[in-house]
PDB file of N, CA and C in Angstrom:
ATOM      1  N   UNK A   1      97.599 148.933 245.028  1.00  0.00           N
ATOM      2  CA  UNK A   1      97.095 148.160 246.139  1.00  0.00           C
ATOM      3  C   UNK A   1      95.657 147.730 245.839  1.00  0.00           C
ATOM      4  N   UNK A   2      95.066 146.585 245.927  1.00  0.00           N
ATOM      5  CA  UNK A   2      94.305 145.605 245.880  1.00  0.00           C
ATOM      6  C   UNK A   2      92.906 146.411 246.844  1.00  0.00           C
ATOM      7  N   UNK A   3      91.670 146.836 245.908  1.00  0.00           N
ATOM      8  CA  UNK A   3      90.343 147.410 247.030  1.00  0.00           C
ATOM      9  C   UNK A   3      89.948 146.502 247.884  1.00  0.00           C
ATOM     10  N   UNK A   4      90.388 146.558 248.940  1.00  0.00           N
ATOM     11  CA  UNK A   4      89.578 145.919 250.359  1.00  0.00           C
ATOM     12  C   UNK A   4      88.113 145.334 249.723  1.00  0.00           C
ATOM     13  N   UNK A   5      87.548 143.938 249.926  1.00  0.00           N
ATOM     14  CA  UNK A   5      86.448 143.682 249.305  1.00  0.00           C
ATOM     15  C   UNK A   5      85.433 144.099 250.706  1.00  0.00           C
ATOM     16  N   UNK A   6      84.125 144.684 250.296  1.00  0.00           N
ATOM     17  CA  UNK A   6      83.168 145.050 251.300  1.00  0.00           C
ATOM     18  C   UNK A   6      82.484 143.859 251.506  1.00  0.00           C
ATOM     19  N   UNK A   7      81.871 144.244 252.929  1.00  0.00           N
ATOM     20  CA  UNK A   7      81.186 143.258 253.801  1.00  0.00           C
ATOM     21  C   UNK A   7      79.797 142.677 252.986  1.00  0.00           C
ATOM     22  N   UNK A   8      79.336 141.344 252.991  1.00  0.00           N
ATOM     23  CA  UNK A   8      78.437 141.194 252.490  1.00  0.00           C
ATOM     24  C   UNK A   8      78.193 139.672 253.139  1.00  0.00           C
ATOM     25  N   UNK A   9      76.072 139.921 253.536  1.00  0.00           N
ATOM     26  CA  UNK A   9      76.093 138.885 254.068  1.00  0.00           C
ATOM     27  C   UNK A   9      75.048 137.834 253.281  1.00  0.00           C
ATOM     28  N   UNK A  10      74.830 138.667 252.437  1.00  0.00           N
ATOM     29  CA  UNK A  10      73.857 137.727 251.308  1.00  0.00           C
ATOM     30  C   UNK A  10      74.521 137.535 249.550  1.00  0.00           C
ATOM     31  N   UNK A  11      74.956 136.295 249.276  1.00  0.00           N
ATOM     32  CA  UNK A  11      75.813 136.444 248.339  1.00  0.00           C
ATOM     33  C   UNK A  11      74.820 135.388 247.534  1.00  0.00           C
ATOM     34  N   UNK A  12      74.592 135.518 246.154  1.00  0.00           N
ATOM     35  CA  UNK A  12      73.662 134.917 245.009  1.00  0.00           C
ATOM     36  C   UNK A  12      74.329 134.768 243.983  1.00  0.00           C
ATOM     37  N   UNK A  13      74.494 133.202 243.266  1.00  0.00           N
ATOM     38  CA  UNK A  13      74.949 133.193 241.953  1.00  0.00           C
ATOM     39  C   UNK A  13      73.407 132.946 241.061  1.00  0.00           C
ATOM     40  N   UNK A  14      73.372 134.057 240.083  1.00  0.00           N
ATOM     41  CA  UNK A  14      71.915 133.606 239.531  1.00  0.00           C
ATOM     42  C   UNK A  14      72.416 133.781 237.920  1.00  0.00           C
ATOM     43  N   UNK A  15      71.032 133.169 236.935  1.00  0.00           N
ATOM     44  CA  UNK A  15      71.509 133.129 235.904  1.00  0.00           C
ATOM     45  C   UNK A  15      70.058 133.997 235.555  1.00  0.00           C
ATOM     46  N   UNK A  16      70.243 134.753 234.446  1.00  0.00           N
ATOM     47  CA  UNK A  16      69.389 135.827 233.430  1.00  0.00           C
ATOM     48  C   UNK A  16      68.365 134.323 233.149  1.00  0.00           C
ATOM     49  N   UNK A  17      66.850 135.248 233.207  1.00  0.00           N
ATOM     50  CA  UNK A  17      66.230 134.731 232.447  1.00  0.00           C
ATOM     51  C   UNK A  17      65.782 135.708 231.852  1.00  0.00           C
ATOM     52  N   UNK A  18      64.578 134.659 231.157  1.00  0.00           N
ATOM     53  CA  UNK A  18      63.623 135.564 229.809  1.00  0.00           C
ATOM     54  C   UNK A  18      63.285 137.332 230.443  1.00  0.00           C
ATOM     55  N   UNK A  19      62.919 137.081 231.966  1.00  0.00           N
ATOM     56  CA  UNK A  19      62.676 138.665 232.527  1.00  0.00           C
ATOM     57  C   UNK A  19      63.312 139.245 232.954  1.00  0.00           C
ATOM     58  N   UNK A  20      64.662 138.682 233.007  1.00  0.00           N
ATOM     59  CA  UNK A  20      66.023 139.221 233.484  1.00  0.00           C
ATOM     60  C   UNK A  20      66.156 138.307 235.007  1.00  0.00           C
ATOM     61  N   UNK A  21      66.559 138.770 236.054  1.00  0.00           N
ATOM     62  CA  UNK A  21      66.903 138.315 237.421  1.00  0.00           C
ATOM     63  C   UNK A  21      66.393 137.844 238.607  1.00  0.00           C
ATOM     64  N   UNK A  22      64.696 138.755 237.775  1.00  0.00           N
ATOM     65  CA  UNK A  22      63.753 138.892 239.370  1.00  0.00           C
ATOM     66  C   UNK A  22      64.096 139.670 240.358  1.00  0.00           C
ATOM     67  N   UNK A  23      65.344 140.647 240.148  1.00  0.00           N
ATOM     68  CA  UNK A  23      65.524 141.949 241.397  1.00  0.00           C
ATOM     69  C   UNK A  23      65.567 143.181 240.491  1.00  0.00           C
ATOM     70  N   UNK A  24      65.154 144.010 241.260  1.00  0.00           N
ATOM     71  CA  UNK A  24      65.400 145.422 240.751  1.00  0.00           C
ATOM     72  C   UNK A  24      65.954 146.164 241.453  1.00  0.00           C
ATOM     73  N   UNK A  25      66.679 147.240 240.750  1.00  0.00           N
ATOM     74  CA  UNK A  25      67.193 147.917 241.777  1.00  0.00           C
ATOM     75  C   UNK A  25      67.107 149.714 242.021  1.00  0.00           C
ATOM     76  N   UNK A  26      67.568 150.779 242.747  1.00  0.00           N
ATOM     77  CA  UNK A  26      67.415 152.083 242.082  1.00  0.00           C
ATOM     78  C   UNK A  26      68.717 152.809 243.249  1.00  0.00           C
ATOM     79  N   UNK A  27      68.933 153.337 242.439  1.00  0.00           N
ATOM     80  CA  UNK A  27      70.140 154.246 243.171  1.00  0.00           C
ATOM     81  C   UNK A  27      69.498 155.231 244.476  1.00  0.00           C
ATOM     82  N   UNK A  28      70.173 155.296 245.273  1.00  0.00           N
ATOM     83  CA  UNK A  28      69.644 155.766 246.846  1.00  0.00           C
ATOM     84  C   UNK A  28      71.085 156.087 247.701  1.00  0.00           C
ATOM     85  N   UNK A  29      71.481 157.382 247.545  1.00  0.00           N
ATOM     86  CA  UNK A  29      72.462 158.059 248.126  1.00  0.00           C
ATOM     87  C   UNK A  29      73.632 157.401 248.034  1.00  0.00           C
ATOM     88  N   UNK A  30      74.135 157.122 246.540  1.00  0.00           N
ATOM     89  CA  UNK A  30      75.347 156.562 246.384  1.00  0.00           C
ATOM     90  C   UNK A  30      75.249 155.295 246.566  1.00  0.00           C
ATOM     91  N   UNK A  31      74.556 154.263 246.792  1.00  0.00           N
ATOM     92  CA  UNK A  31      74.699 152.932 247.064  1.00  0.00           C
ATOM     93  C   UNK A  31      72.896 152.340 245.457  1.00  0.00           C
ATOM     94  N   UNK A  32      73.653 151.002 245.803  1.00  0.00           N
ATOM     95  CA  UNK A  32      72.657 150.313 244.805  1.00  0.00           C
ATOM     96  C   UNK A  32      71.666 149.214 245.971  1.00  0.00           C
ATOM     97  N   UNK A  33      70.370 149.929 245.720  1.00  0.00           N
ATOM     98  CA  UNK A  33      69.624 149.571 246.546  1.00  0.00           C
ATOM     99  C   UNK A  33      67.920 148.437 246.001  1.00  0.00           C
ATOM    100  N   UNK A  34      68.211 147.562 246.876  1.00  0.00           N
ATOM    101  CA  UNK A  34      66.722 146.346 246.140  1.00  0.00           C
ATOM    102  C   UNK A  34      65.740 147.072 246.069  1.00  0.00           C
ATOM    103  N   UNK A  35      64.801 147.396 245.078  1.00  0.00           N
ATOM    104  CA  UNK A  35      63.713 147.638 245.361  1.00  0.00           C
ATOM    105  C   UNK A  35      62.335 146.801 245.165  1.00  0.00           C
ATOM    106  N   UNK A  36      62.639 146.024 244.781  1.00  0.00           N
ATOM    107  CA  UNK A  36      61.785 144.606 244.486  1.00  0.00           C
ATOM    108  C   UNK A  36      62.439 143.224 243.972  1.00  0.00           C
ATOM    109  N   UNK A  37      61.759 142.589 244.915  1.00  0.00           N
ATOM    110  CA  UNK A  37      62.013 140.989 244.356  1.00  0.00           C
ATOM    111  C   UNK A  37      61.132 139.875 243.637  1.00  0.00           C
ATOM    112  N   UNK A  38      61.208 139.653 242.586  1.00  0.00           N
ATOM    113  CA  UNK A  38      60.187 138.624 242.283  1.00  0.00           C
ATOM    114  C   UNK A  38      59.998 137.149 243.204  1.00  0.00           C
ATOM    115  N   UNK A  39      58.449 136.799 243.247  1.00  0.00           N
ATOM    116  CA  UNK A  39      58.301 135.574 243.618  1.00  0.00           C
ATOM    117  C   UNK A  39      58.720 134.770 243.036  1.00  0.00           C
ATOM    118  N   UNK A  40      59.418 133.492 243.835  1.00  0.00           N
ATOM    119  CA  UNK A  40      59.831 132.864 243.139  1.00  0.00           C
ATOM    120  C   UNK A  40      61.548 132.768 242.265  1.00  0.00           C
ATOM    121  N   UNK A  41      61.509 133.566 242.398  1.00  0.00           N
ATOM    122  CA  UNK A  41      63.298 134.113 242.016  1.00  0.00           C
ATOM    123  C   UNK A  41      64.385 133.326 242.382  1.00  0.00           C
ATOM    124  N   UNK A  42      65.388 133.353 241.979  1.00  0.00           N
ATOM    125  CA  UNK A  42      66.815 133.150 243.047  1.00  0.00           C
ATOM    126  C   UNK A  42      67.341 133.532 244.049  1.00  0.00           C
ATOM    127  N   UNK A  43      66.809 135.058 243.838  1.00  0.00           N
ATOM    128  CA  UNK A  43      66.975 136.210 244.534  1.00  0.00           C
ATOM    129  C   UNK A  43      66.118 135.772 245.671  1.00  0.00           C
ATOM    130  N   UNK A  44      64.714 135.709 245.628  1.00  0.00           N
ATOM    131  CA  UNK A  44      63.822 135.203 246.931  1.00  0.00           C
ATOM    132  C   UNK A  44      64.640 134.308 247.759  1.00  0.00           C
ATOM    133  N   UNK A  45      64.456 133.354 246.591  1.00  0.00           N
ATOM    134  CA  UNK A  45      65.470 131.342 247.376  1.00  0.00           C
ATOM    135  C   UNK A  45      66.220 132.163 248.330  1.00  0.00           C
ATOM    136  N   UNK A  46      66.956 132.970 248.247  1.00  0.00           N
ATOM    137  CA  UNK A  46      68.329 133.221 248.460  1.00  0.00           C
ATOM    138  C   UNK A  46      68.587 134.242 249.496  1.00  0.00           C
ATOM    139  N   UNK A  47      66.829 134.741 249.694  1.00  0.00           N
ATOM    140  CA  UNK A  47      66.536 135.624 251.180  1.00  0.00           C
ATOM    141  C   UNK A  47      67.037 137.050 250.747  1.00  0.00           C
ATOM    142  N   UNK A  48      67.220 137.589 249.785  1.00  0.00           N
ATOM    143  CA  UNK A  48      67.349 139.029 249.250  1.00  0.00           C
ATOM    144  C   UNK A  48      65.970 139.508 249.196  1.00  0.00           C
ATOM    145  N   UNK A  49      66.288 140.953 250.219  1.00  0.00           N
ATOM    146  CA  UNK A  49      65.230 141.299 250.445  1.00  0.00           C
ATOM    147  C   UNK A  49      65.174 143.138 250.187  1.00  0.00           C
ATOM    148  N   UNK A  50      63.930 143.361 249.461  1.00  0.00           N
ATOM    149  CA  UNK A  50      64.002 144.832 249.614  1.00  0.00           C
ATOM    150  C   UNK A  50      64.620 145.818 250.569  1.00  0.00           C
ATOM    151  N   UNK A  51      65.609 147.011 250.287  1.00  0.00           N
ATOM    152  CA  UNK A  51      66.432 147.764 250.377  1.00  0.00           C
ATOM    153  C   UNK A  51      67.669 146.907 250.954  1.00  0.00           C
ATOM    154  N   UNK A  52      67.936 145.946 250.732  1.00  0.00           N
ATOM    155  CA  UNK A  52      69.746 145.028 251.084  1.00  0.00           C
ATOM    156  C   UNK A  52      70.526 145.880 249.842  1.00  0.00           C
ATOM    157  N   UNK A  53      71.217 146.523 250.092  1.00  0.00           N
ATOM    158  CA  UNK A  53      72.270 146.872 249.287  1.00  0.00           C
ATOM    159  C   UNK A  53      72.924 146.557 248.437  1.00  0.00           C
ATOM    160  N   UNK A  54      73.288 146.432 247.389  1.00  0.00           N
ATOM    161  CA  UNK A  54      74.383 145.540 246.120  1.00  0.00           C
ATOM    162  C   UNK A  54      75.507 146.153 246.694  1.00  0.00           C
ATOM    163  N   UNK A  55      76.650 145.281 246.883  1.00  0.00           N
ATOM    164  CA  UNK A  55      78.152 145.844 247.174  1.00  0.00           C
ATOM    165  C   UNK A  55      79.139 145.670 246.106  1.00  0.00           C
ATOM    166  N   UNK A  56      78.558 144.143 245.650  1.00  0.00           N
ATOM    167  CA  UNK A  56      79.860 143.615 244.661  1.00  0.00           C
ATOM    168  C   UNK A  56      78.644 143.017 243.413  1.00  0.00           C
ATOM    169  N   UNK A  57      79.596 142.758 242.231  1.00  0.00           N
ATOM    170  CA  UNK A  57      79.314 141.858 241.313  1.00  0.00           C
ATOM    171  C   UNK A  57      80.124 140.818 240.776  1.00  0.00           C
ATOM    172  N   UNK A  58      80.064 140.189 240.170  1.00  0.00           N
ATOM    173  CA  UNK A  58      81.040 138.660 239.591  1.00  0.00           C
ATOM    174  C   UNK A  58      80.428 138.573 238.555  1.00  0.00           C
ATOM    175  N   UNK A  59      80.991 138.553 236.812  1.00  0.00           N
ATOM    176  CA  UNK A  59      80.384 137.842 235.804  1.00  0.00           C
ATOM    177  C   UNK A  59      81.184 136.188 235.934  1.00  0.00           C
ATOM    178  N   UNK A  60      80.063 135.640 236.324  1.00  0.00           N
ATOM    179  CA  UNK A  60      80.513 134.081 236.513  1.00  0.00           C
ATOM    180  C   UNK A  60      81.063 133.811 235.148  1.00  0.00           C
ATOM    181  N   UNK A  61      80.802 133.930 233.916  1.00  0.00           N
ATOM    182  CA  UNK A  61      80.647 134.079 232.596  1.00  0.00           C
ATOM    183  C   UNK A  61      82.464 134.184 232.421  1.00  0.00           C
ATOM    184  N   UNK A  62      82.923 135.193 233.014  1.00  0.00           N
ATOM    185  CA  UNK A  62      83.746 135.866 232.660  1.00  0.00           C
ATOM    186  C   UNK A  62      84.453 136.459 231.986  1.00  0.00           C
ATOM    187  N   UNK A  63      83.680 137.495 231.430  1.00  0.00           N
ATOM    188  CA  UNK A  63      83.145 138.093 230.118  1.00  0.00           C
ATOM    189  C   UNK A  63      83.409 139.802 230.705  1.00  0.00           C
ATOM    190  N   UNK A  64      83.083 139.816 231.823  1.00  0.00           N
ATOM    191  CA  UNK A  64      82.983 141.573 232.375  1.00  0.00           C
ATOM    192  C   UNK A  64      83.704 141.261 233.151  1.00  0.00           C
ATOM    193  N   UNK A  65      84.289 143.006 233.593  1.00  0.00           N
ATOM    194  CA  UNK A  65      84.693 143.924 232.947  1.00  0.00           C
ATOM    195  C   UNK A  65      85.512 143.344 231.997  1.00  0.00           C
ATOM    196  N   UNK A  66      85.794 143.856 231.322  1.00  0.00           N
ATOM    197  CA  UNK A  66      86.605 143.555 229.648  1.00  0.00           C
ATOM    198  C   UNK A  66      88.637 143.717 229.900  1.00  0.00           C
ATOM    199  N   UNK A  67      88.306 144.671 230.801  1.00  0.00           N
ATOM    200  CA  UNK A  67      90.311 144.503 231.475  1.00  0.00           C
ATOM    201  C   UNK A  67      90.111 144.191 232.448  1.00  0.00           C
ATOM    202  N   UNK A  68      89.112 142.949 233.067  1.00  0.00           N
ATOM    203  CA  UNK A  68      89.643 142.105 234.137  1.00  0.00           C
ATOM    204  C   UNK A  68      88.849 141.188 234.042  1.00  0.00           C
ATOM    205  N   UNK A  69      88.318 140.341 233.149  1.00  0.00           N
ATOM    206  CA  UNK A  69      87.075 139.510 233.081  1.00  0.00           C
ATOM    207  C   UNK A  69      87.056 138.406 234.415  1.00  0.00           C
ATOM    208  N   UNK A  70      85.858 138.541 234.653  1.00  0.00           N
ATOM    209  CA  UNK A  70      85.494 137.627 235.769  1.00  0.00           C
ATOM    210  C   UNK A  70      85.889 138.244 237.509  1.00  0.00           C
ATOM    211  N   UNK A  71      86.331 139.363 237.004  1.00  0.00           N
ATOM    212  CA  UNK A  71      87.040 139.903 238.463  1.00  0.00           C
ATOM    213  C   UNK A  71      85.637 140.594 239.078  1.00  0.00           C
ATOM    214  N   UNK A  72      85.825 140.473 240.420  1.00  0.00           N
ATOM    215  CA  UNK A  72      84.393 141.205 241.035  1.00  0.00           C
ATOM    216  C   UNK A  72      84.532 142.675 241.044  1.00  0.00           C
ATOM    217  N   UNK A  73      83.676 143.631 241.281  1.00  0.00           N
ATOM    218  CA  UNK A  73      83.735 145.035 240.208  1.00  0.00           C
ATOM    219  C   UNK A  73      82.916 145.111 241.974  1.00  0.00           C
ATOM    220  N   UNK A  74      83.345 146.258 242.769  1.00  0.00           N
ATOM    221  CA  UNK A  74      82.259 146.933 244.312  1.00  0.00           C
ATOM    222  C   UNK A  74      81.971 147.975 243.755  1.00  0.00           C
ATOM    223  N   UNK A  75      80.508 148.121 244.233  1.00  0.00           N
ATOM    224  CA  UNK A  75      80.167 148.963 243.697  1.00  0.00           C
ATOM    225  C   UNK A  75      80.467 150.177 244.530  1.00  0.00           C
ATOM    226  N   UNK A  76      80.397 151.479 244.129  1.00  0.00           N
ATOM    227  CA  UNK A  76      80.837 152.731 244.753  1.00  0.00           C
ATOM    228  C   UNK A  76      80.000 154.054 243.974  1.00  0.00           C
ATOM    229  N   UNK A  77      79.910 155.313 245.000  1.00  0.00           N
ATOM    230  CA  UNK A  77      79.380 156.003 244.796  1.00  0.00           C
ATOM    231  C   UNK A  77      79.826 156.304 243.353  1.00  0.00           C
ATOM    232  N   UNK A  78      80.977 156.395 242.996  1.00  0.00           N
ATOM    233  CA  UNK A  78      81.442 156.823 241.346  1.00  0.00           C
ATOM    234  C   UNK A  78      81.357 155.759 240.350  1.00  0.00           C
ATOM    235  N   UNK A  79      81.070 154.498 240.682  1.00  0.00           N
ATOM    236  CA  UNK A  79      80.563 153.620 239.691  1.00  0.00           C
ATOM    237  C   UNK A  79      79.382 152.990 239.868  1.00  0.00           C
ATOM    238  N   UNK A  80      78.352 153.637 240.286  1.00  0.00           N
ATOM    239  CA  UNK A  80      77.198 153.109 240.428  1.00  0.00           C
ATOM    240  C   UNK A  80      76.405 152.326 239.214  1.00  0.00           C
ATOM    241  N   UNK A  81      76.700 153.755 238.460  1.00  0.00           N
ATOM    242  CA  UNK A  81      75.549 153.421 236.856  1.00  0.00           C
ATOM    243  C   UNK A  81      76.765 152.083 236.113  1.00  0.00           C
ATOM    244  N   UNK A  82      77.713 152.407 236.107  1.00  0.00           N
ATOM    245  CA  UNK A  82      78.467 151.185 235.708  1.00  0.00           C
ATOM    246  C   UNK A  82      78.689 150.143 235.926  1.00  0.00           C
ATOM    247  N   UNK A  83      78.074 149.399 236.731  1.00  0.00           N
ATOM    248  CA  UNK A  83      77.765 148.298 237.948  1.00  0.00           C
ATOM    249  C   UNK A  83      76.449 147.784 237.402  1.00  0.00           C
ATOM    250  N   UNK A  84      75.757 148.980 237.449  1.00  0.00           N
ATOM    251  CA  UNK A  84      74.355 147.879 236.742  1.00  0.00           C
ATOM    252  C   UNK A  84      74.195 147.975 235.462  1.00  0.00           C
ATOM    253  N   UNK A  85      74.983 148.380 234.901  1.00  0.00           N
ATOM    254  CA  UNK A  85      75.185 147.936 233.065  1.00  0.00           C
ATOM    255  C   UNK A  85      76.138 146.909 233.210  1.00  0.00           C
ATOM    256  N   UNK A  86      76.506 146.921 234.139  1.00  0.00           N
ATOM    257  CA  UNK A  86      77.693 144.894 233.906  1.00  0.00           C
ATOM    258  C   UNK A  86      76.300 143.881 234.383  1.00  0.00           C
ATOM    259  N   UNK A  87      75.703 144.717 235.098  1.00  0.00           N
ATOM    260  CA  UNK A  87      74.727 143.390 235.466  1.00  0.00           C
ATOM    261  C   UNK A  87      73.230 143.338 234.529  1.00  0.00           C
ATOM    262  N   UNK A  88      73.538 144.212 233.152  1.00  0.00           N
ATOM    263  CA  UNK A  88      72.222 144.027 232.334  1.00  0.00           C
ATOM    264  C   UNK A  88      73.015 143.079 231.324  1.00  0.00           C
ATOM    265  N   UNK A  89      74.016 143.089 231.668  1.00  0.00           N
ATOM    266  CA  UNK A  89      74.977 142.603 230.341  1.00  0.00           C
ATOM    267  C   UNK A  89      75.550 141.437 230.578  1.00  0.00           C
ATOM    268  N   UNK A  90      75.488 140.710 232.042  1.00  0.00           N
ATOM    269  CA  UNK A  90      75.842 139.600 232.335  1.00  0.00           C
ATOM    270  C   UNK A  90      74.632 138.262 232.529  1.00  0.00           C
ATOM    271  N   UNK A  91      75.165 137.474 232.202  1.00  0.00           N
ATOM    272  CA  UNK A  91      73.726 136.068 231.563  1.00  0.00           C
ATOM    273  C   UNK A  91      73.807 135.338 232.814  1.00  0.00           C
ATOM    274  N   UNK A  92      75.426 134.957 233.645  1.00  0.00           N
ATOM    275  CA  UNK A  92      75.376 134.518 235.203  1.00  0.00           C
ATOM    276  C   UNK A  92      75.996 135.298 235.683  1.00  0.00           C
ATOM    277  N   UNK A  93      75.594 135.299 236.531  1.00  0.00           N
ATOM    278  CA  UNK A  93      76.648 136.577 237.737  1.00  0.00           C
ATOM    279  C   UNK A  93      76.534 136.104 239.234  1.00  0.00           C
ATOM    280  N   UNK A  94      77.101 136.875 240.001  1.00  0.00           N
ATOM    281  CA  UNK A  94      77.217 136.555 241.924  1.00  0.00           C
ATOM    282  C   UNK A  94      77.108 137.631 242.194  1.00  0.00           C
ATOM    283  N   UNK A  95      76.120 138.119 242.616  1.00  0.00           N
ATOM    284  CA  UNK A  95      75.494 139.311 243.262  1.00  0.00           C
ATOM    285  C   UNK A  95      75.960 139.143 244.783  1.00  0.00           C
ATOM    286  N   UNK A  96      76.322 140.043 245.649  1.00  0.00           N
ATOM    287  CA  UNK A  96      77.120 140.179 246.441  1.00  0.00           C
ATOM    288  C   UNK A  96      76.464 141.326 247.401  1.00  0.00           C
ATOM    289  N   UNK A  97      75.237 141.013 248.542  1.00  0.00           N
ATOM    290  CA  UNK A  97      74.495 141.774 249.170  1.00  0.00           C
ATOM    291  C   UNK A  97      75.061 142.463 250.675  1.00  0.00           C
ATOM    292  N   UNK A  98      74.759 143.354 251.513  1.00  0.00           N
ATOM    293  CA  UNK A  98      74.721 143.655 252.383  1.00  0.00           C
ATOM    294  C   UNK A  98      73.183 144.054 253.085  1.00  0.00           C
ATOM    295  N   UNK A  99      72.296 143.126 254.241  1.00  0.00           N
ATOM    296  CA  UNK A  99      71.785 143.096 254.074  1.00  0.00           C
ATOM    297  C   UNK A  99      70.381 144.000 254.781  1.00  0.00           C
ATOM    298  N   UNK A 100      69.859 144.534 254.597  1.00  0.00           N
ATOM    299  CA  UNK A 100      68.822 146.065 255.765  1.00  0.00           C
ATOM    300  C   UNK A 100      69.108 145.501 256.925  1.00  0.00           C
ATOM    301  N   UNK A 101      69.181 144.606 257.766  1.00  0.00           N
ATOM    302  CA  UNK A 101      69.166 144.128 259.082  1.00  0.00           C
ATOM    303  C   UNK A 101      70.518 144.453 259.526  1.00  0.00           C
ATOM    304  N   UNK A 102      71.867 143.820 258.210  1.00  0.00           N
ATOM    305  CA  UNK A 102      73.178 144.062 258.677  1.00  0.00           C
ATOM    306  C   UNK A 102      73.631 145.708 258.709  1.00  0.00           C
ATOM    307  N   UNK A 103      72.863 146.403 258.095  1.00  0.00           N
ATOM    308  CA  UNK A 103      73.464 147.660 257.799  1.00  0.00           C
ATOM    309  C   UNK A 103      73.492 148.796 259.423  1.00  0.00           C
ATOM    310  N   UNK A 104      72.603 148.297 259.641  1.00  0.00           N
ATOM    311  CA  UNK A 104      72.115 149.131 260.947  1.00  0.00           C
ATOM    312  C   UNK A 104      73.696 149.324 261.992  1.00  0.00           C
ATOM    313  N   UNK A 105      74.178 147.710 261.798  1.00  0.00           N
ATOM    314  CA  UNK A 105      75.438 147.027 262.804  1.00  0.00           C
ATOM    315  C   UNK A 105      76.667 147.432 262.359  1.00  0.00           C
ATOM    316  N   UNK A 106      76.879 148.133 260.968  1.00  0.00           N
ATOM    317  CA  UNK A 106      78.263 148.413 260.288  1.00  0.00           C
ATOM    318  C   UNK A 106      78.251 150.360 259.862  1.00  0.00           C
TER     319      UNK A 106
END
């Protein structure tokens, strides 16, 4: 059976540059959490804002995961660290947010 895709209200297709993404992120009780955004970013454009959650990923590329390329990968307490090695390793991707304001409501 097919994982229910999680709620997300900030969704970003961005492409790698020279400094990588312009977001960072750090693990925070099982979830993948913003901890900075660069000025100027995609991520900014795009209203991602410190502690919004990562839920999902997409290699636009479709290149990742390797037995499902291009398929979106949610992130979860047991694949955390594996989630953001698809996203050091992906050049475009669709970052897939939930966002501090929405979290309060779900």
């Amino acid at each position: 059976m097919a994982q229910e895709p999680p709620f997300a209200d900030v969704i970003i297709n961005v492409h790698k540059g020279q400094g990588g993404y312009g977001i960072y992120f750090t693990q925070r009780d099982g979830n993948i959490v913003v901890t900075k955004v660069d000025v100027g970013s995609e991520a900014q454009k795009a209203g991602v804002l410190m502690d919004d959650r990562l839920v999902a990923v997409q290699d636009n590329d479709r290149l990742l995961p390797v037995e499902d390329p291009g398929a979106p990968v949610f992130v979860s307490l047991d694949n955390y660290a594996v989630v953001l090695n698809f996203v050091r390793n992906m050049k475009h991707c669709r970052l897939s947010f939930l966002s501090k304001g929405m979290q309060q409501f779900l």
